[in-house]
C-alpha atoms as a PDB file:
ATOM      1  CA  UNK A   1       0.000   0.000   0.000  1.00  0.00           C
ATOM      2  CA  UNK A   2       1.245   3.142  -1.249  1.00  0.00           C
ATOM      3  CA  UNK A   3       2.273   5.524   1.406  1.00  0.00           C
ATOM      4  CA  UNK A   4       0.409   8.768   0.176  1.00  0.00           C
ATOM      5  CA  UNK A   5      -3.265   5.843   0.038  1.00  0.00           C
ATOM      6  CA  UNK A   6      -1.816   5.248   4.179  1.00  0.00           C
ATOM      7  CA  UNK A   7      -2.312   8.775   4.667  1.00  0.00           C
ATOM      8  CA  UNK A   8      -5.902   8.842   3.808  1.00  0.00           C
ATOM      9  CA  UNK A   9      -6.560   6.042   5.352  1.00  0.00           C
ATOM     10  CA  UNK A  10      -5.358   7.494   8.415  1.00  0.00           C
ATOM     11  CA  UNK A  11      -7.598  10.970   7.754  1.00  0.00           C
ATOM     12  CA  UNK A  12     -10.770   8.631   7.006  1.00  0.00           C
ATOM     13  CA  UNK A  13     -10.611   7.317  10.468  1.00  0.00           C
ATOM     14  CA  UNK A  14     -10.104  10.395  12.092  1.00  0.00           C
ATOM     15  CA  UNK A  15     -12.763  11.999  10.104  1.00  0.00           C
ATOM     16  CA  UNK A  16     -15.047   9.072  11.320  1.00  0.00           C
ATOM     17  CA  UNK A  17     -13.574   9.876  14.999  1.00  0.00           C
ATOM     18  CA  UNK A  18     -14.569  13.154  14.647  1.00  0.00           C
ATOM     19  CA  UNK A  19     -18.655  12.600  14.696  1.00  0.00           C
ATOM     20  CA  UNK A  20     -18.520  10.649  17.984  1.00  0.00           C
ATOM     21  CA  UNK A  21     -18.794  14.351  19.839  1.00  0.00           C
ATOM     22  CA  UNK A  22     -21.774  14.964  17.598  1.00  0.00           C
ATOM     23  CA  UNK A  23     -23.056  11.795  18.108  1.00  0.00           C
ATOM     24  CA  UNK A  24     -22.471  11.845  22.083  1.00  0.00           C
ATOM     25  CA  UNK A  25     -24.416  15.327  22.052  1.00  0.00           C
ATOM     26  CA  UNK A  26     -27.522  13.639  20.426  1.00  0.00           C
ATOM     27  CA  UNK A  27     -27.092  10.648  22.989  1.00  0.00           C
ATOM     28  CA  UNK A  28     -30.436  10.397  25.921  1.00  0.00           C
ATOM     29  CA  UNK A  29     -29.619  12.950  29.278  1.00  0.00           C
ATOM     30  CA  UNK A  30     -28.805   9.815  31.288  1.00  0.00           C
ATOM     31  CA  UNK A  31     -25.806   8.636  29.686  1.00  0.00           C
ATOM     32  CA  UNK A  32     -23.192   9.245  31.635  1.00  0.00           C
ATOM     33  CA  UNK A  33     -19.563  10.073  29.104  1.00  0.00           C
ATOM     34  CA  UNK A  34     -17.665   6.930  30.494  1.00  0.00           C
ATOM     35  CA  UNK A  35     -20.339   4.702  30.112  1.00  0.00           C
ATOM     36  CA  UNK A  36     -20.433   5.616  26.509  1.00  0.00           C
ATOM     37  CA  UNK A  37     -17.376   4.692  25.929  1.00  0.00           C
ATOM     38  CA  UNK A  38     -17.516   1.901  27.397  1.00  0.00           C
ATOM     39  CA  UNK A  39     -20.846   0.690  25.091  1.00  0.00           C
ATOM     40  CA  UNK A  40     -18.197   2.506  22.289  1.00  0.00           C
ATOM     41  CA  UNK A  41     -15.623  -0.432  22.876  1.00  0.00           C
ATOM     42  CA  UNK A  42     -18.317  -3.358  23.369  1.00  0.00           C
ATOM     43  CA  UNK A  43     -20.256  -2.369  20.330  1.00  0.00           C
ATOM     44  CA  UNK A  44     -16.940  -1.901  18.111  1.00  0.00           C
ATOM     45  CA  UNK A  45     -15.259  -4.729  19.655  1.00  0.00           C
ATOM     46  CA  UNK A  46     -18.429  -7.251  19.155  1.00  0.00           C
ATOM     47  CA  UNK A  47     -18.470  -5.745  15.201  1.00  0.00           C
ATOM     48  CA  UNK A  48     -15.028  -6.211  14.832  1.00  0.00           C
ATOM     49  CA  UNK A  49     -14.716 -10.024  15.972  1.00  0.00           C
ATOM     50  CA  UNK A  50     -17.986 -10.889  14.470  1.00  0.00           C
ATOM     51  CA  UNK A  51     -16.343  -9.468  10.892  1.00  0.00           C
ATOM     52  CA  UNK A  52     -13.053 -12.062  12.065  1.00  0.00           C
ATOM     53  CA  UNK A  53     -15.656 -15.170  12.617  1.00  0.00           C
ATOM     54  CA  UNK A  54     -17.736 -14.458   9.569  1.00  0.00           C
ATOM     55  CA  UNK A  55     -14.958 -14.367   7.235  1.00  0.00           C
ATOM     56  CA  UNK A  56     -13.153 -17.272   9.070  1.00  0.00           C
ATOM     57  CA  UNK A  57      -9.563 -15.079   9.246  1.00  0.00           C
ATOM     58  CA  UNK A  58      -8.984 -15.158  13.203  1.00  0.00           C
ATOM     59  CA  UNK A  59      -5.423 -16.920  13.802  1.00  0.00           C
ATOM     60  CA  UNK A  60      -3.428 -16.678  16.599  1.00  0.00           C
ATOM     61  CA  UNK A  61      -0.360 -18.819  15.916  1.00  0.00           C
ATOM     62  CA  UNK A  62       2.829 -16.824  17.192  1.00  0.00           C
ATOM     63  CA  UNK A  63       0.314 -13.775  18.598  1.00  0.00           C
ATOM     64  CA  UNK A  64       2.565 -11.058  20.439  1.00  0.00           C
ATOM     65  CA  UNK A  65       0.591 -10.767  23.746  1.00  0.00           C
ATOM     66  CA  UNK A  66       2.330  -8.333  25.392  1.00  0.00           C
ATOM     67  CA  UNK A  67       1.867  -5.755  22.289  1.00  0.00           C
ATOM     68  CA  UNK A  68      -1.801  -6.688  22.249  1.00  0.00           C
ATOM     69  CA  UNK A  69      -1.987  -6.155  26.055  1.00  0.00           C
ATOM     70  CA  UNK A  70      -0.517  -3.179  26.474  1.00  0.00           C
ATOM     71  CA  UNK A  71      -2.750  -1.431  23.199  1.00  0.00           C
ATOM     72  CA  UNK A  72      -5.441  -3.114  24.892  1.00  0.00           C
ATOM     73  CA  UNK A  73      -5.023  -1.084  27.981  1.00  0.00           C
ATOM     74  CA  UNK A  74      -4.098   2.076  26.518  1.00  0.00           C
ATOM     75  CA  UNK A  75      -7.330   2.126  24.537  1.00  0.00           C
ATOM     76  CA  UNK A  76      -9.314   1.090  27.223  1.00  0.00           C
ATOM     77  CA  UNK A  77      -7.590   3.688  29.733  1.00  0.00           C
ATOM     78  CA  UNK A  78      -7.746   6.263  27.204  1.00  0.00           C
ATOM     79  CA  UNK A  79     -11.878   6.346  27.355  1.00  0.00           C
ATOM     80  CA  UNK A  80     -12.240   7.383  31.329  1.00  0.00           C
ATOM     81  CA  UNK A  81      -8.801   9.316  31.133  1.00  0.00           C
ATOM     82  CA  UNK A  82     -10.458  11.217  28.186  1.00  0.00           C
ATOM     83  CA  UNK A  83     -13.868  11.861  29.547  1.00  0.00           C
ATOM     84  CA  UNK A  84     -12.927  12.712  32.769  1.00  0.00           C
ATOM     85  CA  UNK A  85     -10.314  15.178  31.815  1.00  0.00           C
ATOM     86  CA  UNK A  86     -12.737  16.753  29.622  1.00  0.00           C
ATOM     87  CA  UNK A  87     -15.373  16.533  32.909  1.00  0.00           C
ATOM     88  CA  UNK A  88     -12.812  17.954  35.266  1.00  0.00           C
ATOM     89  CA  UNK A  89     -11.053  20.770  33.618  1.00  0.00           C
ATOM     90  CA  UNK A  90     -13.367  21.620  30.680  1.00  0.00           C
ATOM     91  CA  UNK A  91     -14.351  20.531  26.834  1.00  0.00           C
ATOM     92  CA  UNK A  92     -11.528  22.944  25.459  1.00  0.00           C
ATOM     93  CA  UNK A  93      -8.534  22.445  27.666  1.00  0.00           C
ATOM     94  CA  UNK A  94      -9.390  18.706  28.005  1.00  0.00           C
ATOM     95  CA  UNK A  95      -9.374  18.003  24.155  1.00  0.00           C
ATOM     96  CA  UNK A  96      -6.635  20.165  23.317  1.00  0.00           C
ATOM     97  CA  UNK A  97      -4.692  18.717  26.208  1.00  0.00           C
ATOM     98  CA  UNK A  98      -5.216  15.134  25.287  1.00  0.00           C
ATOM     99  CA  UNK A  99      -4.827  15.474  21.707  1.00  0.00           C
ATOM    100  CA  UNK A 100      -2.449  18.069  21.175  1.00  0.00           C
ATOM    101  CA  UNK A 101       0.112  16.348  23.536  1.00  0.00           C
ATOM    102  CA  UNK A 102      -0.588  12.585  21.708  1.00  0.00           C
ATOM    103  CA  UNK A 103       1.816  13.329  18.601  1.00  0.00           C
ATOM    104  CA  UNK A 104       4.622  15.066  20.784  1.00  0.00           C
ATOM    105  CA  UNK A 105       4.384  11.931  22.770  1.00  0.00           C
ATOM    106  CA  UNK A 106       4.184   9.267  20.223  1.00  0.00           C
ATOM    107  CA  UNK A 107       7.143  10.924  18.642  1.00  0.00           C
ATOM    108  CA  UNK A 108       9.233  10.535  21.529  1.00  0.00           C
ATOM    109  CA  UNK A 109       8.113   6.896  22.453  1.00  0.00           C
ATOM    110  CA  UNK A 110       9.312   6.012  19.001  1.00  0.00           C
ATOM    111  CA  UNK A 111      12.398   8.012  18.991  1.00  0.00           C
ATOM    112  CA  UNK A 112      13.116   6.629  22.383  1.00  0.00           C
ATOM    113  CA  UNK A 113      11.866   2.743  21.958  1.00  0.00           C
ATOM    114  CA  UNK A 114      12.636   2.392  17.984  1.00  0.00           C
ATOM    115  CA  UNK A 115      15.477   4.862  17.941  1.00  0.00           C
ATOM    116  CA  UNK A 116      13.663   6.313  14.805  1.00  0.00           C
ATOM    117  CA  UNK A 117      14.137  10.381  14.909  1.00  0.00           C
ATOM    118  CA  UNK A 118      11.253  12.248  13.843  1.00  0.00           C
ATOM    119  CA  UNK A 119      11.547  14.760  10.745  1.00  0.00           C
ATOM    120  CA  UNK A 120      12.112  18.364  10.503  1.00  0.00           C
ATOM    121  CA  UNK A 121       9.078  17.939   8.113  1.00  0.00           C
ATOM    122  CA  UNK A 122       7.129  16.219  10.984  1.00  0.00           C
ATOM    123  CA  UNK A 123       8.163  18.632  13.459  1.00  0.00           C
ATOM    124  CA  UNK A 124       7.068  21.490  11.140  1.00  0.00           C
ATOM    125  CA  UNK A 125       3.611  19.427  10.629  1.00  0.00           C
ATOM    126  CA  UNK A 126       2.948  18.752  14.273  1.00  0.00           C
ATOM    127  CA  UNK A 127       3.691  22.375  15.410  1.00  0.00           C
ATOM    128  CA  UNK A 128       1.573  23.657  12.862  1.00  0.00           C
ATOM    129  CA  UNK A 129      -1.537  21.578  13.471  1.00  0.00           C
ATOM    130  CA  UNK A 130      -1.118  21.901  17.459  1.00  0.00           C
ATOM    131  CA  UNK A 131      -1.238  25.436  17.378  1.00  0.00           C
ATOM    132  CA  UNK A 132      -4.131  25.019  15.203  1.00  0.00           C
ATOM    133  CA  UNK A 133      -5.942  22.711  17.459  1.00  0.00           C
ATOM    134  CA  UNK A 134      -4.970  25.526  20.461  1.00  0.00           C
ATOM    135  CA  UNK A 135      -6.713  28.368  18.218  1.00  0.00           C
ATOM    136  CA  UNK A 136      -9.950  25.736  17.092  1.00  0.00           C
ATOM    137  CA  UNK A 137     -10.920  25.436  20.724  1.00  0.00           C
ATOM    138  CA  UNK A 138      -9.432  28.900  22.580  1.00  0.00           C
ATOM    139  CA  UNK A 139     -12.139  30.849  23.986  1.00  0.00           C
ATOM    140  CA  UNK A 140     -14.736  28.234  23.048  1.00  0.00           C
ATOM    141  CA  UNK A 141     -15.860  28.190  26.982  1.00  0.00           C
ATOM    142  CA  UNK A 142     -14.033  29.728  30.206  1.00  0.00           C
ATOM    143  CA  UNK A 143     -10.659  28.867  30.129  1.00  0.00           C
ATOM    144  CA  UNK A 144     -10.233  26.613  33.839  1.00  0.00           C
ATOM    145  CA  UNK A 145      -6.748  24.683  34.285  1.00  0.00           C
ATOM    146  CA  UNK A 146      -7.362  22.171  36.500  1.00  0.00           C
ATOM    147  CA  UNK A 147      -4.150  20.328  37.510  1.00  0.00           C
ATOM    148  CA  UNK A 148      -5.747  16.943  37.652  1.00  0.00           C
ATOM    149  CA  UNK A 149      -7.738  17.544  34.706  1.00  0.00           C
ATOM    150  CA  UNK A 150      -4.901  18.166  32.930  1.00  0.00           C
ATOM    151  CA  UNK A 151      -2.926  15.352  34.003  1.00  0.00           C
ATOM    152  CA  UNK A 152      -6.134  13.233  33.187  1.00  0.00           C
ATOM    153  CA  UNK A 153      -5.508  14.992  29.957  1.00  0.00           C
ATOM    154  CA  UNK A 154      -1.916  13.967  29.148  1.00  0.00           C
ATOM    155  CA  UNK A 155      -2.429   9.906  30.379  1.00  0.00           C
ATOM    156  CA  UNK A 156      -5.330  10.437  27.798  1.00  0.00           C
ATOM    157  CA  UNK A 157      -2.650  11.156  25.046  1.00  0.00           C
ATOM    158  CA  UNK A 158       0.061   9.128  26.434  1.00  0.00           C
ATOM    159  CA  UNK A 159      -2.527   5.893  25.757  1.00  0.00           C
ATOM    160  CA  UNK A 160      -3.391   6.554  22.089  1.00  0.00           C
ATOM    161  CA  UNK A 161       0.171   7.331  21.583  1.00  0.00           C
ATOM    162  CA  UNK A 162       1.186   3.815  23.252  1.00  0.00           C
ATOM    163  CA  UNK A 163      -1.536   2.125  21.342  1.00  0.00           C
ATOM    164  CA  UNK A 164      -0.458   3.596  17.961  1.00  0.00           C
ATOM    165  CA  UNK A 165       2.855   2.617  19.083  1.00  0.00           C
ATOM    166  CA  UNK A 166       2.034  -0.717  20.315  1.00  0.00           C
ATOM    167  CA  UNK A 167      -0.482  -1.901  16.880  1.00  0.00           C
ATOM    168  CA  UNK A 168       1.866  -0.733  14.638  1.00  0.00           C
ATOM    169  CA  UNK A 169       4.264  -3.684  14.365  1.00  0.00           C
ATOM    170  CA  UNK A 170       1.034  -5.788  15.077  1.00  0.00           C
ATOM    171  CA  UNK A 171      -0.315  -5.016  11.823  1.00  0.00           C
ATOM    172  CA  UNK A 172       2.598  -5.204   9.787  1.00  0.00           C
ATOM    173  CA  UNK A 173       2.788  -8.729  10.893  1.00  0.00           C
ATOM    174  CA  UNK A 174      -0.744  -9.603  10.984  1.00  0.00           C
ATOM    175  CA  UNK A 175      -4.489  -9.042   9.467  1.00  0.00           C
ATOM    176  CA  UNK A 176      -5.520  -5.614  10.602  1.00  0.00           C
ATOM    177  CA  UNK A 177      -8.639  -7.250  10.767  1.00  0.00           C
ATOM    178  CA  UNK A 178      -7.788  -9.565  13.536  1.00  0.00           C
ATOM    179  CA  UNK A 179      -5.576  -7.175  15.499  1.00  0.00           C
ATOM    180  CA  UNK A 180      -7.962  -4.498  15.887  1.00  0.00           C
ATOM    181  CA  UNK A 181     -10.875  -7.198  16.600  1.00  0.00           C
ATOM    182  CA  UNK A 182      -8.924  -8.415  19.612  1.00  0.00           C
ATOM    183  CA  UNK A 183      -7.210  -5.494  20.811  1.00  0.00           C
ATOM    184  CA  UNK A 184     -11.073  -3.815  21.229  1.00  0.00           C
ATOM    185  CA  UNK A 185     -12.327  -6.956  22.473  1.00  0.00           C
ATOM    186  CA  UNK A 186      -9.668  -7.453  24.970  1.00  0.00           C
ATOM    187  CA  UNK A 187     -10.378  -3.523  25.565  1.00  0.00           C
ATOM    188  CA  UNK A 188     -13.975  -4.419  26.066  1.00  0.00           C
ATOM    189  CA  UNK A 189     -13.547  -6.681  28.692  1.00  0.00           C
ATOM    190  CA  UNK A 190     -11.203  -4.410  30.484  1.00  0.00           C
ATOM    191  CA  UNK A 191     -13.970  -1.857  30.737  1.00  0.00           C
ATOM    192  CA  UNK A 192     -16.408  -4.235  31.263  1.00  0.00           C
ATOM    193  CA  UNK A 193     -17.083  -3.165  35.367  1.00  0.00           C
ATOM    194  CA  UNK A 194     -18.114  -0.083  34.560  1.00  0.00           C
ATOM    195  CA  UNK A 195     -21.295  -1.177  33.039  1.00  0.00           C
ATOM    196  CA  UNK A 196     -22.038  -2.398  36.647  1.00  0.00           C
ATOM    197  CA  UNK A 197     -21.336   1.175  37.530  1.00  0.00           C
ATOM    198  CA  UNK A 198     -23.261   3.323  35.694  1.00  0.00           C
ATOM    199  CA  UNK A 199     -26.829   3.620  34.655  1.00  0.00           C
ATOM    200  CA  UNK A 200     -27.037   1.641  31.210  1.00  0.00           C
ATOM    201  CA  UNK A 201     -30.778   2.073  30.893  1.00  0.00           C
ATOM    202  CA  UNK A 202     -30.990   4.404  27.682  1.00  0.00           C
ATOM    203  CA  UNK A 203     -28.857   1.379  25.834  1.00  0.00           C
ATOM    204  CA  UNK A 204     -32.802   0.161  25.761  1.00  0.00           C
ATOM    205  CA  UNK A 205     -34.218   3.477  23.993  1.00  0.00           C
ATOM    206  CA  UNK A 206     -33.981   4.299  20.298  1.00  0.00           C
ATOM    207  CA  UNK A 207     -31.948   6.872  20.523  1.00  0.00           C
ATOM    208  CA  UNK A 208     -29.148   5.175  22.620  1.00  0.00           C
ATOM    209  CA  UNK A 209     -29.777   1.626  20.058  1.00  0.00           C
ATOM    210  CA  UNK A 210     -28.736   4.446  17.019  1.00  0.00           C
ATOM    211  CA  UNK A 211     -25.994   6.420  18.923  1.00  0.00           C
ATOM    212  CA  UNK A 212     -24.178   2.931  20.412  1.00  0.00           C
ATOM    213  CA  UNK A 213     -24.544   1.646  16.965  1.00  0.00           C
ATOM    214  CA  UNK A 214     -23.009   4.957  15.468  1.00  0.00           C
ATOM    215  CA  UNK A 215     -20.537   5.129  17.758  1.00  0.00           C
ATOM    216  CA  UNK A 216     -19.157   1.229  17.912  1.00  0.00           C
ATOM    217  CA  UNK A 217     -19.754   0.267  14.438  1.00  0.00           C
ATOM    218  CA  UNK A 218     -18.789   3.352  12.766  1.00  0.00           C
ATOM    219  CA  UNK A 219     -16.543   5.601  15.049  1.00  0.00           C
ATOM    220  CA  UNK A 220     -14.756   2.326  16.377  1.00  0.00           C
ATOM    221  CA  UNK A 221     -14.947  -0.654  14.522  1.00  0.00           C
ATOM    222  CA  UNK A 222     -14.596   1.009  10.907  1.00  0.00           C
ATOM    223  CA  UNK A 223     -12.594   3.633  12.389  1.00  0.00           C
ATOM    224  CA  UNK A 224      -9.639   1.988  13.853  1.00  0.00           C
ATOM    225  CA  UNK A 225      -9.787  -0.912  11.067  1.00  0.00           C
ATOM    226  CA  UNK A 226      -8.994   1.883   8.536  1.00  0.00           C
ATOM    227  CA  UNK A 227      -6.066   3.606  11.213  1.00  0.00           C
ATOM    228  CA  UNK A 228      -4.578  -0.142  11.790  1.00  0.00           C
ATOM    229  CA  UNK A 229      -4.645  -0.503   7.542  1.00  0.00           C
ATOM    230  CA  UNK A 230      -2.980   2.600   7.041  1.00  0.00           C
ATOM    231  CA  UNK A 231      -0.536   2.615   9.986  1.00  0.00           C
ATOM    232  CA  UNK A 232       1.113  -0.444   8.448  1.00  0.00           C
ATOM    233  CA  UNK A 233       3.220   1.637   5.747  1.00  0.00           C
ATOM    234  CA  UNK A 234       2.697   5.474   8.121  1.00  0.00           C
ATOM    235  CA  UNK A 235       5.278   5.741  11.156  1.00  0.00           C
ATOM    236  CA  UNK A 236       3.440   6.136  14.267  1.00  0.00           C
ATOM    237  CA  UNK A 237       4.488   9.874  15.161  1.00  0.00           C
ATOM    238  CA  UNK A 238       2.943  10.879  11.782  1.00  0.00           C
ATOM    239  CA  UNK A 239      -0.285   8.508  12.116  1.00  0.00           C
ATOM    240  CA  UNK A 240      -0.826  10.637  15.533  1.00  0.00           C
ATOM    241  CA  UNK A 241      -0.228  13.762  13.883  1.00  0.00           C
ATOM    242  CA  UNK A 242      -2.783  12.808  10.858  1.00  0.00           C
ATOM    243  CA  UNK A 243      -5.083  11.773  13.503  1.00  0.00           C
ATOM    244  CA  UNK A 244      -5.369  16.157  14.602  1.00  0.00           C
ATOM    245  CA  UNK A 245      -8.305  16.117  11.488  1.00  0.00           C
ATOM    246  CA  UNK A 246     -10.392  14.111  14.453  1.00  0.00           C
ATOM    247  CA  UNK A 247     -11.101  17.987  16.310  1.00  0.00           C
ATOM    248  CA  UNK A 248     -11.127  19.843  12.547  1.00  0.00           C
ATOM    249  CA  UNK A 249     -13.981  17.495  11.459  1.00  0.00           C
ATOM    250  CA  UNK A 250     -15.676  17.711  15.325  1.00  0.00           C
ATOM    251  CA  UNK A 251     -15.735  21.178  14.928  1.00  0.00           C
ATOM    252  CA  UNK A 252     -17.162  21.505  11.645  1.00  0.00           C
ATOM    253  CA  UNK A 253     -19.681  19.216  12.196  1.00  0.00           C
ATOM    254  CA  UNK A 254     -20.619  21.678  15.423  1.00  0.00           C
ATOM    255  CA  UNK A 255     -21.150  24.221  13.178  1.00  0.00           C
ATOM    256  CA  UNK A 256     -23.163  22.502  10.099  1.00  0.00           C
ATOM    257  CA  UNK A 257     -25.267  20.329  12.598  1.00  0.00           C
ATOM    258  CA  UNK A 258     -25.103  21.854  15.920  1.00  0.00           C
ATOM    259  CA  UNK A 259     -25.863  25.153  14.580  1.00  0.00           C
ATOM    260  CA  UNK A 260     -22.297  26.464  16.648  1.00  0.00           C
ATOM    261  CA  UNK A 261     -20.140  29.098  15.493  1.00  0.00           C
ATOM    262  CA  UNK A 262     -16.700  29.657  15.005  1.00  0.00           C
ATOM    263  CA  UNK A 263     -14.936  33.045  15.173  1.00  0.00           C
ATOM    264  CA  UNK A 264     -11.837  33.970  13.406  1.00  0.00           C
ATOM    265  CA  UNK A 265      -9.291  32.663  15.586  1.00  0.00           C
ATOM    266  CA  UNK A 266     -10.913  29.470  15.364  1.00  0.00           C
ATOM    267  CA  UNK A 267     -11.020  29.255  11.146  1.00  0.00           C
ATOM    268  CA  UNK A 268      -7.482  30.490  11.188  1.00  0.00           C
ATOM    269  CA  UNK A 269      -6.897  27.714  13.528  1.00  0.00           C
ATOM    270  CA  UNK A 270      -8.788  25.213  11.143  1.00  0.00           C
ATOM    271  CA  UNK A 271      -6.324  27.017   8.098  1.00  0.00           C
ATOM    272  CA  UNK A 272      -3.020  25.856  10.185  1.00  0.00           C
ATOM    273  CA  UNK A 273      -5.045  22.029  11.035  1.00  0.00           C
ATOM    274  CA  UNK A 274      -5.271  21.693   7.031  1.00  0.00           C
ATOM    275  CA  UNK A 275      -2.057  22.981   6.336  1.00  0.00           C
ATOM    276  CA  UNK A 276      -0.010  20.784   8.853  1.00  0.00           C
ATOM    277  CA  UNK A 277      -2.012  17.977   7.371  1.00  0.00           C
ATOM    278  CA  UNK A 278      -1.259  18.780   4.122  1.00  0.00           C
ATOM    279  CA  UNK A 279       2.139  18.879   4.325  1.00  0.00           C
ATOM    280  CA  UNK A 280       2.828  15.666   6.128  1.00  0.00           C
ATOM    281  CA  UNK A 281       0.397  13.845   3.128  1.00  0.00           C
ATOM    282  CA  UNK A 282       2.833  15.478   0.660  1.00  0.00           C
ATOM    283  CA  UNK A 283       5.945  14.375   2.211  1.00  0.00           C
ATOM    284  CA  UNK A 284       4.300  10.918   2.373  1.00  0.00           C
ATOM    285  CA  UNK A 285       3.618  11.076  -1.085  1.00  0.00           C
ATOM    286  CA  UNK A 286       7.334  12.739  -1.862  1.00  0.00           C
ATOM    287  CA  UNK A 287       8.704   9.443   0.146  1.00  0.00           C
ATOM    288  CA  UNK A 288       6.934   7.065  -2.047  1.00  0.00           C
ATOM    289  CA  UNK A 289       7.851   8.696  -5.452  1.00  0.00           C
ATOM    290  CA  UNK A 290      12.000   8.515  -4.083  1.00  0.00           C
ATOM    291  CA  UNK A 291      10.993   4.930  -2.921  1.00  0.00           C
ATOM    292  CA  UNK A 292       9.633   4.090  -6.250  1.00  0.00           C
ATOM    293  CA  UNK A 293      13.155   5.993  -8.006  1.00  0.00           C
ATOM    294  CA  UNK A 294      15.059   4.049  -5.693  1.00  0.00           C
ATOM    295  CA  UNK A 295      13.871   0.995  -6.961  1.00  0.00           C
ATOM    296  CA  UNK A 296      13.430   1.413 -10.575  1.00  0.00           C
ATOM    297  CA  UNK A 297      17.491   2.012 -10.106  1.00  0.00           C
ATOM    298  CA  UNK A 298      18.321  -0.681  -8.176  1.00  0.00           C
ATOM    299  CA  UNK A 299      16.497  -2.760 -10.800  1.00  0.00           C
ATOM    300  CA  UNK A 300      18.711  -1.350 -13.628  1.00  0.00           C
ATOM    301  CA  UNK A 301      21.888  -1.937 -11.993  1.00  0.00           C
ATOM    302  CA  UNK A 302      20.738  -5.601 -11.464  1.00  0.00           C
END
C-alpha cells in the first residue's frame, strides 16, 4: 500500500472519529460520558470479531501478547482518562490537552523505543496543526486549568500514543482485521465493570440503540480498522499527527449540525489544522515517489 493511500486512510478514520462528539451530544440525558465509551468499545469490539468469525480469518499462531496487552489497555484507559479530563477541567482544555500532547508523545516513544528520529518535516507538521488545534478550541468556553484535569488529559494522550505505538508492528505482521478485533475486544472486557457502575438504561431506547450503533460500528470498529490498515506503511508519530483532522472534522460538524459558530481565531486555527495535514500527506507522497526511483534504479543496476 502506497504511502500517500496510508495517509488517507489514516484521515478517514479520524474523520469518522470526529462525529462521535456529535453523536455523544444527540445521545439520551442519562448517559453518563464513560459509560459511553464503554458501550463505544463493546459495540466496536463485538463488530469487529464478528467481521473475524464471519470471514473465518482469526489466527493466533505466534500472537505477540504483550503488544496486544498493552494497546489493549491504553485504549481502554484512554476512554475514562479522556472523559474525565474533559469533565474535570473543561471541553476545550481537556481536548486540546489530550490530543495536542498525543503526537509530541508518540514521537518521543518512538524516537526513544525504535530509535527512529522524527523529521524536521514532521516537526514542522505537528507544530503547525497543534497550534491550530490551540486556536480551534481557545475561547470556546471559560478557560479553567485544573491540575488533575490536565494530568487526566496527558495519560489520555500518552494511551493513544502507546496504542499507535504498540499496533503498529502488530499489523505489519498480521491481518488488521484480527488485530484491531482483539485489541477492542480485549479492551472491552477491560472496561467491562463499569457497566455495573453506571446507569445503562438508555442502551434500551432508540436513541441510545442508534448512537451505540453509530458510535461502535462506525466511530470504532470502521474507524480503527482503517487507522490499523494505514498505519502499516505510516510511522506512528505521523499517524498521531494525521489523527489532529479528528477535532477539525468535530468542529465543523458543530457548526453545520449543531448550529455552533466559530470566530476567526478558530477558522485560522482550522487554516493551520489543514495545512499541517497537508504537508505531512505530501511528504508521504514525496517518500513514495523517491521509494519508487530508488527501486526502478536498483532494478537497472541488477
Amino acid at each position: 500500500m502506497q504511502g500517500k493511500l496510508s495517509a488517507f486512510l489514516i484521515l478517514l478514520a479520524a474523520v469518522l472519529w470526529g462525529t462521535t462528539g456529535t453523536t455523544q451530544a444527540l445521545a439520551p440525558e442519562n448517559a453518563h460520558p464513560i459509560a459511553i465509551g464503554t458501550i463505544r468499545l463493546a459495540v466496536g469490539g463485538l463488530f469487529l470479531l464478528s467481521l473475524v468469525l464471519l470471514f473465518g480469518k482469526l489466527e493466533l499462531k505466534n500472537w505477540p501478547m504483550k503488544a496486544t496487552i498493552l494497546a489493549a489497555l491504553s485504549m481502554a484507559l484512554y476512554q475514562p482518562l479522556f472523559f474525565s479530563a474533559v469533565t474535570v477541567t473543561g471541553v476545550a482544555i481537556g481536548t486540546v490537552v489530550a490530543i495536542g500532547s498525543a503526537p509530541i508523545l508518540s514521537g518521543f516513544l518512538e524516537w526513544i523505543f525504535f530509535k527512529v528520529r522524527p523529521s524536521k518535516i514532521w516537526w514542522c507538521s505537528t507544530f503547525l496543526s497543534i497550534s491550530g488545534c490551540i486556536l480551534l478550541f481557545i475561547n470556546r468556553e471559560s478557560a479553567y486549568v485544573d491540575p488533575i484535569g490536565v494530568i487526566m488529559a496527558l495519560g489520555a494522550g500518552l494511551s493513544f500514543a502507546s496504542y499507535t505505538l504498540a499496533s503498529r508492528d502488530m499489523v505489519q505482521k498480521f491481518s488488521s482485521l484480527n488485530v484491531v478485533a482483539i485489541i477492542f475486544t480485549l479492551s472491552a472486557i477491560f472496561l467491562a465493570p463499569f457497566l455495573f457502575i453506571f446507569d445503562m438504561s438508555w442502551v434500551a431506547s432508540l436513541q441510545g440503540v442508534g448512537v451505540s450503533i453509530q458510535l461502535g460500528v462506525v466511530a470504532t470498529g470502521i474507524a480503527y480498522f482503517l487507522f490499523a490498515k494505514g498505519l502499516a506503511k505510516v510511522t506512528s508519530s505521523t499517524a498521531v499527527t494525521l489523527a489532529l483532522a479528528e477535532p477539525l472534522t468535530a468542529a465543523l460538524l458543530g457548526v453545520f449540525l449543531l448550529g455552533e459558530s466559530l470566530n476567526m481565531t478558530a477558522w485560522l486555527g482550522i487554516g493551520l489544522l489543514i495545512t499541517g495535514i497537508a504537508i505531512l500527506i505530501g511528504s508521504s507522497r514525496a517518500a513514495n515517489r523517491k521509494d519508487k526511483a530508488a527501486m526502478t534504479v536498483s532494478s537497472q543496476a541488477k
